[in-house]
Protein backbone atom coordinates (compact mmCIF):
# COMPACT_ATOMS: atom_id res chain seq x y z
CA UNK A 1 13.93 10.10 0.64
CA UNK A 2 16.12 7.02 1.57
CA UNK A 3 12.91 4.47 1.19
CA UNK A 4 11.20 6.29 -1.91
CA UNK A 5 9.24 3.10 -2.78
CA UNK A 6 5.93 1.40 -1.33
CA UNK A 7 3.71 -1.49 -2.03
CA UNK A 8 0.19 0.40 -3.01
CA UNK A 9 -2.14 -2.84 -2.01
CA UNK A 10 -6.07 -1.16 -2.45
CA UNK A 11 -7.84 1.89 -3.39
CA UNK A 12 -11.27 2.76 -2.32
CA UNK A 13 -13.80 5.40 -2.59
CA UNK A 14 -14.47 5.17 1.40
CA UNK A 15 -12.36 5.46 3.77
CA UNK A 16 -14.00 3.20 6.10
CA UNK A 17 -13.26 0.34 3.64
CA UNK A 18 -9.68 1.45 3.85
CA UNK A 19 -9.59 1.39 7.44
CA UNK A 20 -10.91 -1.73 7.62
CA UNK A 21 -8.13 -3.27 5.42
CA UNK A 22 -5.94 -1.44 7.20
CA UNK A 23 -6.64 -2.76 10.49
CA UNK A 24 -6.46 -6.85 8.63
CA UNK A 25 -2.91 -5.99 7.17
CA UNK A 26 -2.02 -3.99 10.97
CA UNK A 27 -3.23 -7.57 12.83
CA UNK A 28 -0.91 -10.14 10.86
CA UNK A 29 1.90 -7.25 11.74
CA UNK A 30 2.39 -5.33 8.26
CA UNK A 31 3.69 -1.98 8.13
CA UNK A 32 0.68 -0.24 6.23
CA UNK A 33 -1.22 3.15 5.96
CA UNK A 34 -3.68 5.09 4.46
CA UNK A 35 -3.12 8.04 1.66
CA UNK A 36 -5.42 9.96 0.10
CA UNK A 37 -5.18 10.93 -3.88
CA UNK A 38 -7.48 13.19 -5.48
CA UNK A 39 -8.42 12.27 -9.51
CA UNK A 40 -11.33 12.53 -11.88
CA UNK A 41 -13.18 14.73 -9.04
CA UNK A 42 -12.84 11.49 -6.40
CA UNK A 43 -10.77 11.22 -3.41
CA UNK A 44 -8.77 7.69 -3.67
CA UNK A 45 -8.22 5.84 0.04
CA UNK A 46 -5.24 4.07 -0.97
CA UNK A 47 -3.38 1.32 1.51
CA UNK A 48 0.08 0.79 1.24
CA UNK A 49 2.64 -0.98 2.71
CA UNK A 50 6.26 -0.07 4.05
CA UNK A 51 8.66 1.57 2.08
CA UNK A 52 11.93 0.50 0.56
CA UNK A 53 15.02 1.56 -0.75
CA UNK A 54 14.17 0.42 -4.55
CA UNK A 55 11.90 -1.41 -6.80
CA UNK A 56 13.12 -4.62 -6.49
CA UNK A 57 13.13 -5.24 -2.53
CA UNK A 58 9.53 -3.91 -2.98
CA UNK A 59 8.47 -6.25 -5.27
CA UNK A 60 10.16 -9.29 -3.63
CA UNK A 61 7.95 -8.04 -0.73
CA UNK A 62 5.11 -7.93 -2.50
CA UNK A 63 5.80 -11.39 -4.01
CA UNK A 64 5.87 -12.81 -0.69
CA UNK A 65 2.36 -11.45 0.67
CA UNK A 66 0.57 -12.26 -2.40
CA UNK A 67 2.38 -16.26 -2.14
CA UNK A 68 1.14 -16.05 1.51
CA UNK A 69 -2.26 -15.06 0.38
CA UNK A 70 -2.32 -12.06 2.53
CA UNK A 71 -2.87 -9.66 -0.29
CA UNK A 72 -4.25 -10.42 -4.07
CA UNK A 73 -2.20 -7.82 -5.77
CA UNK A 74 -0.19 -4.62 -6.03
CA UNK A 75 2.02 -2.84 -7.82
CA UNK A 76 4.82 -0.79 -6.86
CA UNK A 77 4.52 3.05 -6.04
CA UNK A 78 6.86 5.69 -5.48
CA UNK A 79 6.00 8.09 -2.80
CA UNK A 80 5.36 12.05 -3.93
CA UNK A 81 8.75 13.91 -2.21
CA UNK A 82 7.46 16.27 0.21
């Protein structure tokens, strides 16, 4: 894909506490989502946020959110090709 990377902001074991991120990050006018991951026998509700064209822009992203203090951390994720 053209925009392979992400910004992978939370993970939770309930989706409602997803969904409630979701809808903070949504108000202040993010681009975010929900995914779900399966691992060790869980199901992962993980939020993440745009998408971009390579690590760097992501991170610069992500740089500026967590200065803002509208997230506390993420890392950088690269979405599975479909």
């Amino acid at each position: 894909p053209p925009m392979p990377y992400t910004l992978q902001v939370a993970a939770y074991l309930k989706p409602e506490h997803a969904d409630r991120y979701l809808k903070l990050l949504k108000q202040q006018a993010i681009d975010a989502y929900v995914i779900t991951a399966h691992g060790n026998d869980k199901t992962w509700y993980q939020v993440r946020i745009a998408h971009f064209p390579d690590k760097a822009t992501a991170r610069t992203y992500g740089n500026s959110l967590k200065a803002k203090g509208i997230i506390d951390d993420f890392y950088v994720a690269r979405e599975p090709k479909p």
